[in-house]
Protein backbone atom coordinates (compact mmCIF):
# COMPACT_ATOMS: atom_id res chain seq x y z
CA UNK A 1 0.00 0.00 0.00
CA UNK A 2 1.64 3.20 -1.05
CA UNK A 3 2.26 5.36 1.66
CA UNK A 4 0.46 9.11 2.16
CA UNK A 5 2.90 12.14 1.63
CA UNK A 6 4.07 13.60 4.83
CA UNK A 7 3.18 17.26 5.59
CA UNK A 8 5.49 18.87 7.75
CA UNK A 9 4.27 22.07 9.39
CA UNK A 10 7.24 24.37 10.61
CA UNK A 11 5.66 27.07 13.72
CA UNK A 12 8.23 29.84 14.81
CA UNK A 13 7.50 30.69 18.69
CA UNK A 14 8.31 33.31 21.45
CA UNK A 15 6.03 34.05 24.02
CA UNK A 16 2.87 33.21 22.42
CA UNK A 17 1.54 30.71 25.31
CA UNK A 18 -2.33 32.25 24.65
CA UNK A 19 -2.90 31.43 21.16
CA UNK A 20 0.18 28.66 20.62
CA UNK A 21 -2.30 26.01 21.50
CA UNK A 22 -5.11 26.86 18.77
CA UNK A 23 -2.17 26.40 16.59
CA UNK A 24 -1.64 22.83 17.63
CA UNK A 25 -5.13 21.47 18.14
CA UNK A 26 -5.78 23.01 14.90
CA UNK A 27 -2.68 20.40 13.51
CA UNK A 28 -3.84 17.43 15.45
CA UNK A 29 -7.62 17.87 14.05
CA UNK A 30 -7.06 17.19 10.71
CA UNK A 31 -7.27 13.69 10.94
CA UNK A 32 -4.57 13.18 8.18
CA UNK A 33 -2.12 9.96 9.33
CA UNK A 34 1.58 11.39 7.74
CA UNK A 35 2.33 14.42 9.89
CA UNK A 36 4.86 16.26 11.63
CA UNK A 37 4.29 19.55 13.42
CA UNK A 38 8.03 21.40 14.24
CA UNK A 39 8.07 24.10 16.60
CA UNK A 40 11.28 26.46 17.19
CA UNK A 41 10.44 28.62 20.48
CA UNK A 42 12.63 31.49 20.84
CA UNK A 43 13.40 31.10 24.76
CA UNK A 44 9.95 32.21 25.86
CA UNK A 45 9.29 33.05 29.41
CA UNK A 46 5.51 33.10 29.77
CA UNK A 47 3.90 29.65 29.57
CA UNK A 48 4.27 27.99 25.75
CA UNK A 49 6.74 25.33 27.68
CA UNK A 50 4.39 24.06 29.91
CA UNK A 51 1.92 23.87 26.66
CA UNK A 52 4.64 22.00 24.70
CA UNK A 53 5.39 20.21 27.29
CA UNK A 54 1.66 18.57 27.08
CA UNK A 55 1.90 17.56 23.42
CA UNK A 56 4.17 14.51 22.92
CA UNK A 57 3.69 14.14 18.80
CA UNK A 58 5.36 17.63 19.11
CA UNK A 59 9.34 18.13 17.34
CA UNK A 60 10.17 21.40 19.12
CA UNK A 61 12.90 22.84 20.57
CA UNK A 62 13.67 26.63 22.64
CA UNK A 63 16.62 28.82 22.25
CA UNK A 64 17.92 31.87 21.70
CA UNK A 65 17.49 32.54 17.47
CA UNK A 66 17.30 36.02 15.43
CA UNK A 67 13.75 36.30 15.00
CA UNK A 68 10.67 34.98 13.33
CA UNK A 69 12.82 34.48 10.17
CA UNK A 70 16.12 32.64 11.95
CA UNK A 71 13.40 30.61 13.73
CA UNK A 72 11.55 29.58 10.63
CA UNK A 73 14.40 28.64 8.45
CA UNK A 74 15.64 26.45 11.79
CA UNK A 75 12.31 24.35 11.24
CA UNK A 76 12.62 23.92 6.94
CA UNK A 77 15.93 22.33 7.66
CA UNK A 78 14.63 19.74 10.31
CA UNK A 79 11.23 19.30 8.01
CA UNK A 80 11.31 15.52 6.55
CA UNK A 81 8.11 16.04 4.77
CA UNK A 82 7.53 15.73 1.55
CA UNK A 83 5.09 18.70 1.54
CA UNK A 84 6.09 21.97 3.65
CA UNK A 85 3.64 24.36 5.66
CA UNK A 86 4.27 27.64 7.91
CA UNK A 87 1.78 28.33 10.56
CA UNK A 88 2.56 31.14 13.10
CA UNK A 89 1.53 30.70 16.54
CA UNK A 90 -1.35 32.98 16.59
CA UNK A 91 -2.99 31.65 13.78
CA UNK A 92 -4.61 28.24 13.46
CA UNK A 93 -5.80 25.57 9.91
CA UNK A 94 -9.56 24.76 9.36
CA UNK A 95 -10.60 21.48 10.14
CA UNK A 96 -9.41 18.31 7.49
CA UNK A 97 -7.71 20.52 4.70
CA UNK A 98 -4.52 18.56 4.63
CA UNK A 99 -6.54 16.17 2.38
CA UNK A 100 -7.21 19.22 -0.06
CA UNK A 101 -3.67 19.76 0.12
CA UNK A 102 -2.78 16.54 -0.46
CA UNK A 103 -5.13 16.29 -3.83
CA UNK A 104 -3.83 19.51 -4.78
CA UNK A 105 -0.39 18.11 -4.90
CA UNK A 106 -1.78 14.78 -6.84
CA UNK A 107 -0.96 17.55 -9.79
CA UNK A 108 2.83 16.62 -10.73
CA UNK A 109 2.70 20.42 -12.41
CA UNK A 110 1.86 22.10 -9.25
CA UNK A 111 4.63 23.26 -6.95
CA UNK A 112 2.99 25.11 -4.16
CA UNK A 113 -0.83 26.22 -3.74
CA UNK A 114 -2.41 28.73 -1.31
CA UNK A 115 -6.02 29.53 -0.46
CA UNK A 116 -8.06 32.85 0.93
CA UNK A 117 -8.20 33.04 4.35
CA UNK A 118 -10.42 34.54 7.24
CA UNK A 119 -9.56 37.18 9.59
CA UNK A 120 -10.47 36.71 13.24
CA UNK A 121 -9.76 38.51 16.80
CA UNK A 122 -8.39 37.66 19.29
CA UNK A 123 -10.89 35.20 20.86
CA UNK A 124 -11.33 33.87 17.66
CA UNK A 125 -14.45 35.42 16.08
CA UNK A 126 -14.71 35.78 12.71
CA UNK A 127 -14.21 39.50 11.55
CA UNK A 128 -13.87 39.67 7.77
CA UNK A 129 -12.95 37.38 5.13
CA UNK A 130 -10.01 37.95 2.08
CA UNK A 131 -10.72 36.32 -1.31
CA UNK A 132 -6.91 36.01 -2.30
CA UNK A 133 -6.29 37.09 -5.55
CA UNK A 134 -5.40 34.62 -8.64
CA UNK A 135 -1.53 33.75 -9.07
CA UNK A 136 0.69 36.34 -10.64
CA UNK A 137 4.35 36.01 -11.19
CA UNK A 138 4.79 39.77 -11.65
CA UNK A 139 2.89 41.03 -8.57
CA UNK A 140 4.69 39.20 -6.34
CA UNK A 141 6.92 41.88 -6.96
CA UNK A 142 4.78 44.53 -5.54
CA UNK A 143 2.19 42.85 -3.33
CA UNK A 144 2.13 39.97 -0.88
CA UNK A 145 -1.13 38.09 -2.11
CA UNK A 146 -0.08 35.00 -0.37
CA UNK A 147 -1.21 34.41 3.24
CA UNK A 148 1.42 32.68 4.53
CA UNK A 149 -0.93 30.42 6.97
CA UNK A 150 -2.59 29.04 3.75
CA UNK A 151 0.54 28.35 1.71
CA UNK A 152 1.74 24.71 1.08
CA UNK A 153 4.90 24.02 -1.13
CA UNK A 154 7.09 20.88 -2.14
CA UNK A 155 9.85 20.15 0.19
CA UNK A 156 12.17 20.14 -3.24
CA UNK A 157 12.31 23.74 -3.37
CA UNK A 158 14.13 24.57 -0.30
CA UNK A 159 16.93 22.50 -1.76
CA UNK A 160 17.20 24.94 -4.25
CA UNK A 161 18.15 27.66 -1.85
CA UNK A 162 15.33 29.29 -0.80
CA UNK A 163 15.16 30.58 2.88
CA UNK A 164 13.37 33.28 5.06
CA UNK A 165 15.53 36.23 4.71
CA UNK A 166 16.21 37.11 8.83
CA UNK A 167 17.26 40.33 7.32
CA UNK A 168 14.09 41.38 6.58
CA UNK A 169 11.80 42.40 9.33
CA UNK A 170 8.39 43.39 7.62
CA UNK A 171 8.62 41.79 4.21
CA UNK A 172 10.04 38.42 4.68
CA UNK A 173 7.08 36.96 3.15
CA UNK A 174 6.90 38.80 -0.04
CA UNK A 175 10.44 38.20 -0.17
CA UNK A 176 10.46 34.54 0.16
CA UNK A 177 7.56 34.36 -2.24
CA UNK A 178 8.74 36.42 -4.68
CA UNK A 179 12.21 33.54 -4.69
CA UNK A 180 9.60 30.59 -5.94
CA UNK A 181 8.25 32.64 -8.35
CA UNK A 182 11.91 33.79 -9.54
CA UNK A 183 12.35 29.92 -10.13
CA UNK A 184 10.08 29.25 -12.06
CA UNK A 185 7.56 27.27 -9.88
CA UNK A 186 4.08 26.73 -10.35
CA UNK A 187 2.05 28.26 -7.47
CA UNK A 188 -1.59 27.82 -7.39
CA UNK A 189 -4.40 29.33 -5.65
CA UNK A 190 -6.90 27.06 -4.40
CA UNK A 191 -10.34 28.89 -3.73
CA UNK A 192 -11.53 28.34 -0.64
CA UNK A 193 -10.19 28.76 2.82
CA UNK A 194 -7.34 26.99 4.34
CA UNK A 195 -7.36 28.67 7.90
CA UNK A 196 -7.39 32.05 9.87
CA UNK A 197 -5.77 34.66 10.93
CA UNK A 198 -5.22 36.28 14.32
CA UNK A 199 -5.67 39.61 14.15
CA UNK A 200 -4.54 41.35 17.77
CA UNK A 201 -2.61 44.49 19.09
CA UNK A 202 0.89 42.59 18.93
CA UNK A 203 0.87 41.83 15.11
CA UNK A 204 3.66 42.99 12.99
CA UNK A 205 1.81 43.44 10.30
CA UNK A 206 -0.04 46.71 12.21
CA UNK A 207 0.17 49.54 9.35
CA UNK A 208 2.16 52.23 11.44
CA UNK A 209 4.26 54.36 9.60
CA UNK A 210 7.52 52.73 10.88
CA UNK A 211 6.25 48.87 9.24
CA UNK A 212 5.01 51.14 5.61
CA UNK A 213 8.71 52.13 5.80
CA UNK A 214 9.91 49.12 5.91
CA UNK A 215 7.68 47.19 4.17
CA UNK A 216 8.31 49.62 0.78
CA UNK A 217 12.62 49.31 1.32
CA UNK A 218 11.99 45.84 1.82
CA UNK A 219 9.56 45.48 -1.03
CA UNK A 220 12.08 47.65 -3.08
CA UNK A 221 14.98 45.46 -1.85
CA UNK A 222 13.11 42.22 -3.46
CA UNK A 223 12.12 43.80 -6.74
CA UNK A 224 15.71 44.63 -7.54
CA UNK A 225 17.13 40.58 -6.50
CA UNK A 226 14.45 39.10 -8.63
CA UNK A 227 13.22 41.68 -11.32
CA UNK A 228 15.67 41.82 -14.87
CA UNK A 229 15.07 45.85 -14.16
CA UNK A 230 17.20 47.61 -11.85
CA UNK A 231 15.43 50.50 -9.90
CA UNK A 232 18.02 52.77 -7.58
CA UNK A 233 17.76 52.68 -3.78
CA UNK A 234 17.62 56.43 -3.22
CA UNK A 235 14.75 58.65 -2.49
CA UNK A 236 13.56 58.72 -5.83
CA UNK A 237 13.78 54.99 -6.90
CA UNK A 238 11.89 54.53 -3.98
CA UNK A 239 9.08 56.67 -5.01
CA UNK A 240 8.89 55.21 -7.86
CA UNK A 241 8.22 51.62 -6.61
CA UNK A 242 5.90 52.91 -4.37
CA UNK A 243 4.15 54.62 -7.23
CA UNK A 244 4.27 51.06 -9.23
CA UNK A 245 2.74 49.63 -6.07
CA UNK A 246 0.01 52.07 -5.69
CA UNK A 247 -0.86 51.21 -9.77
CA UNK A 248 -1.35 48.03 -8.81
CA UNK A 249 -3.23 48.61 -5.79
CA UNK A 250 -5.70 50.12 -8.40
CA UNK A 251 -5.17 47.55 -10.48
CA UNK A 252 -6.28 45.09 -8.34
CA UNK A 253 -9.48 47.05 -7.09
CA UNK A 254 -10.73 46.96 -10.34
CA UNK A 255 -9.75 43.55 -11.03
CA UNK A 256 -11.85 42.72 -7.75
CA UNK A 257 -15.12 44.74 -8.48
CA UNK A 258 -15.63 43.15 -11.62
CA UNK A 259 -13.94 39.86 -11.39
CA UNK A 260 -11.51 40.17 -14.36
CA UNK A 261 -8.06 39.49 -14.37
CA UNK A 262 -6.09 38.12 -11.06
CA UNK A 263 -9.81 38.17 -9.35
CA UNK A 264 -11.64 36.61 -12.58
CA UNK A 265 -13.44 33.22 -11.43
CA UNK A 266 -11.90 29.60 -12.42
């Protein structure tokens, strides 16, 4: 009997001990046989120890790292899954999609697939819901479609090199998307939903104007490793991306209202 692909799900940690264990249950519920959920806790001092502590099946381990980024790229290299997935602690997977992951994946073509997702607070109520947008190679440049608590790739393309930067503090996602897409991979959005996110006061993703700063360098920073066009890092090549990125902010609004384009219905 030919065995079921194994799904390893990598969780960075650090002082999370309120949500970590929605993130866990949410593992363990979807009844799938082939798993391995990896956690890499950053030394936390509130009470995600004693949690992890409860959970045998758990691969974890807590030290000192260099952030969510170090932390994730510590769990890719111990995955032995055939099929990789990165679920932050505050966020948690709907019940039984590894098996729509796993059919997904039945495609030999298909490289890495990612769904829309649901926004929720902090006690877990349902606040608003994102219909991702279709796959685009070129927007990746631009715009982080991809939540990352939806997103399921093949194991095979971290042997190709492709990490978290832990250089980037804001972006690291667009970053590490825009890589695969570099590559050539086949990413595909699967339309439905995959699982939520936390939304709370301690999110990074908060738009202050500190994190827009960072986000546009950092968005800048990726266009120029994986774009054949070379925009300067000064004041003005910076406008200009953020110009491009405001286009396609626009761009996409249409694209939504109507469903055309990256929003038109497969």
């Amino acid at each position: 009997m030919e065995q079921t692909p194994k799904i390893s799900i990598i969780t960075p940690s650090y002082n999370q001990g309120r949500f970590i264990k929605d993130a866990i249950e949410s593992v363990l519920q979807q009844n799938y046989p082939n798993f391995e959920h990896i956690i890499i806790d950053g030394g936390s001092t509130d009470n995600t120890i004693e949690i992890l502590n409860k959970y045998p099946h758990l691969v974890w381990v807590s030290e000192s790292d260099e952030g969510q980024s170090d932390a994730i790229n510590k769990g890719f290299r111990m995955a032995t899954g055939d099929i990789i997935g990165w679920l932050n602690t505050d966020d948690y997977y709907l019940v039984e999609i590894f098996s729509i992951v796993i059919q997904e994946f039945a495609n030999t073509n298909i490289d890495a697939i990612y769904s829309n997702t649901r926004f929720v607070d902090t006690f877990g109520n349902i606040t608003r819901e994102l219909i991702t947008q279709n796959s685009k190679k070129w927007m990746s440049l631009f715009y982080c479609f991809i939540p990352s608590e939806t997103f399921f790739f093949r194991s095979e393309i971290l042997t190709k090199g492709v990490i978290v930067d832990k250089h980037f503090d804001i972006a690291m996602d667009l970053e590490f998307f825009a890589h695969i897409y570099s590559l050539g991979y086949n990413v595909k959005k699967v339309n439905t939903f995959f699982a939520h996110f936390r939304w709370h006061q301690n999110n990074k993703s908060i738009d202050t104007k500190s994190v827009r700063s960072a986000r546009f360098k950092e968005g800048l920073e990726t266009f120029n490793r994986y774009s054949r066009v070379h925009i300067p890092t000064n004041s003005i090549g910076l406008s200009f991306y953020k110009m491009i990125g405001f286009l396609c902010g626009l761009y996409r609004t249409f694209c939504k209202k109507i469903n055309i384009g990256i929003y038109r219905k497969k």
